[in-house]
Protein backbone atom coordinates (compact mmCIF):
# COMPACT_ATOMS: atom_id res chain seq x y z
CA UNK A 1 12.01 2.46 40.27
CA UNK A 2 9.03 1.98 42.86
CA UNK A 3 6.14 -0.18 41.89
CA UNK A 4 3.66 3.29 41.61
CA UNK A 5 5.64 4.51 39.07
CA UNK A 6 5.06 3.58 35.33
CA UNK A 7 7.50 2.04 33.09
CA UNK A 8 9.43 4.43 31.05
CA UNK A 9 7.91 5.12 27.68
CA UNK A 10 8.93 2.84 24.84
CA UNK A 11 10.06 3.61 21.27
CA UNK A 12 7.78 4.54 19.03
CA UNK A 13 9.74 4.15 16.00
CA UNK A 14 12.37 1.93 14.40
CA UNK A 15 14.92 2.75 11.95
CA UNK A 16 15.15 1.60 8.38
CA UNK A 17 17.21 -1.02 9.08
CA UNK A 18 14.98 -2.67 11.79
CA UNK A 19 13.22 -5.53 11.42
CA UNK A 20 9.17 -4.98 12.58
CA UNK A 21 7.73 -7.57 15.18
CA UNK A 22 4.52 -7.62 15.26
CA UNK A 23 1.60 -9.18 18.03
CA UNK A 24 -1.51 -10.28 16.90
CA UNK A 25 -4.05 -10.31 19.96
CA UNK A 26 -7.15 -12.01 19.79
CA UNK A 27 -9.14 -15.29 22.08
CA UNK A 28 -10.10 -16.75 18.15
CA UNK A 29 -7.35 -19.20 17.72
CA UNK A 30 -8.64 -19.53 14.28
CA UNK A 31 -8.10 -15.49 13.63
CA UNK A 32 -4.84 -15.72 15.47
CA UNK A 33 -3.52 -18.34 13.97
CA UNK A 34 -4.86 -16.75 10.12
CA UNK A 35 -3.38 -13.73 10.84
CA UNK A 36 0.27 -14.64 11.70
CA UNK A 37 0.52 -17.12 9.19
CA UNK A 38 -0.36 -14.12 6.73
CA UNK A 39 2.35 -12.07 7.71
CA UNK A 40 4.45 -14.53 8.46
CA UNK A 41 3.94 -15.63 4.82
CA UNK A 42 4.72 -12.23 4.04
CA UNK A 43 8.11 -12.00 5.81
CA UNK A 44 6.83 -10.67 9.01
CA UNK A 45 8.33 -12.04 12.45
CA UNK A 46 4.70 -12.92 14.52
CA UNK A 47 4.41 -13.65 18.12
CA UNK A 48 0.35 -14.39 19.37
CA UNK A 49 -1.41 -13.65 22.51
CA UNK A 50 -4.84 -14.90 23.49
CA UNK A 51 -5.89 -12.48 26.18
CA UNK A 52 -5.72 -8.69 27.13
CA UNK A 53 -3.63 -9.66 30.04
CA UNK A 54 -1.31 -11.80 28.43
CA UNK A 55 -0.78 -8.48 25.55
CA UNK A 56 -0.04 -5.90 28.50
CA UNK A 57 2.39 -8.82 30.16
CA UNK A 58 3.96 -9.12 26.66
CA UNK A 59 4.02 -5.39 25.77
CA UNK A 60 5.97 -4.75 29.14
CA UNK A 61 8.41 -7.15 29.00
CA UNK A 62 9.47 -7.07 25.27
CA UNK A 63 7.60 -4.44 23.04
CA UNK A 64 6.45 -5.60 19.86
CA UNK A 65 6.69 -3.03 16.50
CA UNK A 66 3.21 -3.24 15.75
CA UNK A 67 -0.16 -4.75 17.78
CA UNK A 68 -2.50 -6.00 16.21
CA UNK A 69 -5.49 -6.16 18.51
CA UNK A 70 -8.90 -7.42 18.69
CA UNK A 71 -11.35 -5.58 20.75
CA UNK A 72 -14.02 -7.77 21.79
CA UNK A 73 -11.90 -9.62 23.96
CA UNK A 74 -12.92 -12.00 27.05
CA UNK A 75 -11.12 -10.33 29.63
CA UNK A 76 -10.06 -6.95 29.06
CA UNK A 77 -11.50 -5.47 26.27
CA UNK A 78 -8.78 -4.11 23.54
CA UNK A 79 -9.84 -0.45 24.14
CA UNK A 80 -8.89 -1.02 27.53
CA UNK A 81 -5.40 -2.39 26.68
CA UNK A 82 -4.45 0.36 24.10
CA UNK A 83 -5.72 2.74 27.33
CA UNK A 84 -3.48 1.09 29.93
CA UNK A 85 -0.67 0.87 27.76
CA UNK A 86 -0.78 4.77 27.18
CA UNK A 87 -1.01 5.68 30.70
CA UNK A 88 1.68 3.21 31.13
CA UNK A 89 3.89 4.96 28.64
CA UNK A 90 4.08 2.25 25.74
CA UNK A 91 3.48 4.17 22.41
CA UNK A 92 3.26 0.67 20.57
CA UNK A 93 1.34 1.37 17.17
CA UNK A 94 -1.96 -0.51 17.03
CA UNK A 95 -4.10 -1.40 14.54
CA UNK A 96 -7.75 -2.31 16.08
CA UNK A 97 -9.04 -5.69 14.43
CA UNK A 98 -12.76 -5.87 15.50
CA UNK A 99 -16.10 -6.96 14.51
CA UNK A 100 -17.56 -3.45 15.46
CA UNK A 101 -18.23 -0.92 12.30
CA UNK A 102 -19.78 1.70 13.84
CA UNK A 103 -18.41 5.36 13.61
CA UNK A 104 -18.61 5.94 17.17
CA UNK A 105 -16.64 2.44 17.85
CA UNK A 106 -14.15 3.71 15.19
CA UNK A 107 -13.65 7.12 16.74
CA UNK A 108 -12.94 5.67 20.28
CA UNK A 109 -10.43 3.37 19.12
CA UNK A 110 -8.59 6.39 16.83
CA UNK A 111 -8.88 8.83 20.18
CA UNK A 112 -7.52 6.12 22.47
CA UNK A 113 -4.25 5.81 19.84
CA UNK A 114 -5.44 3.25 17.52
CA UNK A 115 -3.40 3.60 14.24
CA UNK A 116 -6.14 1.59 11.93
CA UNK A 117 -8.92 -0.05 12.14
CA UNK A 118 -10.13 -3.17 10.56
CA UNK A 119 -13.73 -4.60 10.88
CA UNK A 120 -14.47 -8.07 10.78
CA UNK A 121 -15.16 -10.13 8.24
CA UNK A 122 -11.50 -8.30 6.40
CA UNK A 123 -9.89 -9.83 3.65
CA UNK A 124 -6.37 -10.80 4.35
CA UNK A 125 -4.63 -8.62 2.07
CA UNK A 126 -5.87 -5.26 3.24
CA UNK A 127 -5.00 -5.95 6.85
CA UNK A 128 -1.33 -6.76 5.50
CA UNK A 129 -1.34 -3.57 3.42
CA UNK A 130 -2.28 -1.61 6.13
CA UNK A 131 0.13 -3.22 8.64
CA UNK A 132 2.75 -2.23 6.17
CA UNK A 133 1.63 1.44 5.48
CA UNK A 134 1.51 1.49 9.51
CA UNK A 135 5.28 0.30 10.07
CA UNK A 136 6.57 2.19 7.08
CA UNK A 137 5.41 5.42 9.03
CA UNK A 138 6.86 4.47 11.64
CA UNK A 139 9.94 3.99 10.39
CA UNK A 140 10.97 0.29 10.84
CA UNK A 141 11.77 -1.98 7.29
CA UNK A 142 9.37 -3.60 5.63
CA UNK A 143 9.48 -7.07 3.87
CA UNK A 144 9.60 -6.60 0.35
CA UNK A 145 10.09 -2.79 0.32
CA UNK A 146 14.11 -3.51 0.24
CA UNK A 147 16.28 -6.28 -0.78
CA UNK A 148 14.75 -9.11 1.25
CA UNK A 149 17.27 -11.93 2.54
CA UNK A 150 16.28 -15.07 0.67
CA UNK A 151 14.05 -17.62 3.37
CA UNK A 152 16.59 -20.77 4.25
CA UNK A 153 15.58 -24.39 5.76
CA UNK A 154 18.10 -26.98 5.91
CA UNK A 155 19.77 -26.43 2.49
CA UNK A 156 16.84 -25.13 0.91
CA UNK A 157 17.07 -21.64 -0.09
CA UNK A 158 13.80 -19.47 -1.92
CA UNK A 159 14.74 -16.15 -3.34
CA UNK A 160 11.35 -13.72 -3.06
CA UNK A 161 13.04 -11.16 -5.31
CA UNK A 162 13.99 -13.62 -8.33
CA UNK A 163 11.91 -16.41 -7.58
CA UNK A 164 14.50 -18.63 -7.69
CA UNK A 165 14.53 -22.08 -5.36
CA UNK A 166 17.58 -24.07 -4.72
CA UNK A 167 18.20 -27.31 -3.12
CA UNK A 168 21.68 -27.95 -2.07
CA UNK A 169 22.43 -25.52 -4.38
CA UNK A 170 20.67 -26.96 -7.43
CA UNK A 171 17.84 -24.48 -9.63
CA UNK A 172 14.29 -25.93 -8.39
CA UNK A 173 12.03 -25.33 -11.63
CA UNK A 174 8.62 -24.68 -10.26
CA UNK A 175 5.37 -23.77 -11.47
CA UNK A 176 3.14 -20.62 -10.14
CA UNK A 177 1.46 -22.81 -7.77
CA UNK A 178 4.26 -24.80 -6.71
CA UNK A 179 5.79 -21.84 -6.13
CA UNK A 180 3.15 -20.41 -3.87
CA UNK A 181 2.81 -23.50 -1.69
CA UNK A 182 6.65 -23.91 -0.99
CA UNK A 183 6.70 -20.48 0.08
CA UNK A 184 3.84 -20.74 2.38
CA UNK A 185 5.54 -23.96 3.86
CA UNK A 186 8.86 -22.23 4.05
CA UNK A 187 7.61 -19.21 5.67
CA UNK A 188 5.99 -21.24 8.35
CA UNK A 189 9.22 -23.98 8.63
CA UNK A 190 8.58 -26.56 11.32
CA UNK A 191 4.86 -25.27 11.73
CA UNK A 192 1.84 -28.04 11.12
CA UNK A 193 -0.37 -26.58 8.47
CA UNK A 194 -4.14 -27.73 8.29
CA UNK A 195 -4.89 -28.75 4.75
CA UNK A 196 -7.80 -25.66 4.86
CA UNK A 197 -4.72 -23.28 5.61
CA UNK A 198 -3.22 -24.28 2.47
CA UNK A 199 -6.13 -24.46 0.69
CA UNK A 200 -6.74 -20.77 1.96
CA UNK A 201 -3.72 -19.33 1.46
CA UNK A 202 -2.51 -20.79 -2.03
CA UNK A 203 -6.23 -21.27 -3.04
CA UNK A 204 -7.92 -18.42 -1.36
CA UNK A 205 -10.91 -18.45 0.42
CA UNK A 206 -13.27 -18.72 -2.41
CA UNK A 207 -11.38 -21.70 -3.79
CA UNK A 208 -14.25 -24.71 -4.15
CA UNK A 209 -12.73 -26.99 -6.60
CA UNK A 210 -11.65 -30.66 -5.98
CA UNK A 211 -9.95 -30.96 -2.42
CA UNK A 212 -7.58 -33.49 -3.65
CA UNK A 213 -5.76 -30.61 -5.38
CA UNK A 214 -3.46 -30.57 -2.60
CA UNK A 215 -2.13 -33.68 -1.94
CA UNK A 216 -1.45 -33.32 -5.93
CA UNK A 217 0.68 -30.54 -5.70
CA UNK A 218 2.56 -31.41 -2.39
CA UNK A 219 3.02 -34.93 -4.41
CA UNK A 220 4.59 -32.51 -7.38
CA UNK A 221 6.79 -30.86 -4.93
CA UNK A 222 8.22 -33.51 -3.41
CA UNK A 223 9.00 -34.77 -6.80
CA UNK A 224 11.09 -31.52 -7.55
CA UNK A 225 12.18 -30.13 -3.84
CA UNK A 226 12.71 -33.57 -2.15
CA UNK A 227 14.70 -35.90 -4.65
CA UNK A 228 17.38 -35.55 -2.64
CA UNK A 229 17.69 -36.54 1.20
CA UNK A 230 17.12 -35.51 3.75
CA UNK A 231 13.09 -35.15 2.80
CA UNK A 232 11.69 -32.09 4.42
CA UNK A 233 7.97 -31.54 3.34
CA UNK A 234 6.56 -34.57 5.72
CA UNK A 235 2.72 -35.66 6.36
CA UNK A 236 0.95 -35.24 9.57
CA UNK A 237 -1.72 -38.05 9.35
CA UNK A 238 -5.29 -36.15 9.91
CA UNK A 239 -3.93 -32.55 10.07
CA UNK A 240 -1.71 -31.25 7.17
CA UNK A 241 1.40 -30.82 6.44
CA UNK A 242 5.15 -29.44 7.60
CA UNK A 243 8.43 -28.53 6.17
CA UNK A 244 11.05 -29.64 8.88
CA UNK A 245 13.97 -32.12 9.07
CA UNK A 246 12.86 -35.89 10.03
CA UNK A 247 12.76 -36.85 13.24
């Protein structure tokens, strides 16, 4: 292959047994970092770009499922990418993440092979639903549509289907809220969480009571998960929190 000619198109589809990566593109590192740890939490493998260039670099040498792409980028602007990776042959679905609502915006991004298209300020939950409905068209398995494989650290296992936690094989008895948190830590294993992340995601958004709910329920769960060495949920002094293995 010479260097004029473009890279052989790349699957469009998956098959049902397939898991879906997906790359979140945007030069926020707060909205990139939001929007992998929601799919993530929701069972999604996430890699993150920062820059148009990096995305078409990415895209070429390992195609992701799914993009999800901001337009208003520094560089090149995500209209651009989802052009050049056309012409190039990549058929990568993409789902447009942008603070432009207009109907003209909207039908560009749609024309150029946009899949979706979600305006800024979006509530988390809709751009998961719709990265879902996007995959499941195009054929590749979806967390939580199937029989998903129970998430494992260490010797800490968390059934999504029964809701059932083990350590070392013991039944972990948790609460709702327990519950949510351990699965947001488990999801994002050997990831530092800020303490507004988990107040976000096991909160939500609108959550304004007492901040010191937190270290409560961490406190709870190391009670239950962590009676028992080695200790995984650890502190990181002025940031958050991590579930990993001590160092």
């Amino acid at each position: 292959m010479t260097g004029d000619q473009p890279a052989p198109p790349a699957s469009t589809g998956g098959t049902a047994n397939q898991r879906a990566r997906i790359l979140v593109v945007d030069d926020e590192e707060a909205i990139t970092d939001l929007v992998a740890m929601a799919l993530r939490y929701e069972g999604f493998d996430v890699d993150t770009v920062q820059s148009g260039q990096a995305a078409l670099t990415k895209v070429a040498l390992d195609p992701p499922s799914l993009l999800v792409l901001d337009v208003m980028l520094a560089d090149i602007d995500g209209f651009a990418v989802c052009e050049r990776l056309r012409d190039a042959g990549h058929g990568v679905p993409t789902l447009f993440l942008t603070a432009r609502d207009t109907t003209q915006d909207k039908v560009r991004g749609l024309t150029l092979g946009g899949d979706d298209y979600v305006t800024k300020p979006f509530a988390v939950s809709e751009l998961v639903a719709r990265v879902r409905a996007i995959l499941r068209r195009t054929g590749f398995a979806v967390p939580g549509d199937g029989h998903p494989a129970p998430l494992r650290f260490a010797d800490l296992e968390l059934d999504t289907r029964t809701r059932e936690v083990r350590r070392g094989g013991r039944l972990v008895e948790l609460t709702a809220t327990e519950y949510r948190l351990l699965l947001f830590l488990l999801s994002n294993a050997r990831t530092v969480l800020t303490r507004a992340q988990l107040l976000d995601h096991v909160w939500g958004h609108d959550f304004s009571g007492d901040g010191g709910v937190l270290e409560t329920y961490i406190s709870y769960l190391r009670r239950k998960v962590d009676n028992a060495e080695p200790a995984l949920i650890h502190t990181v002094r002025g940031v958050g929190y991590v579930l990993r293995l001590p160092r």
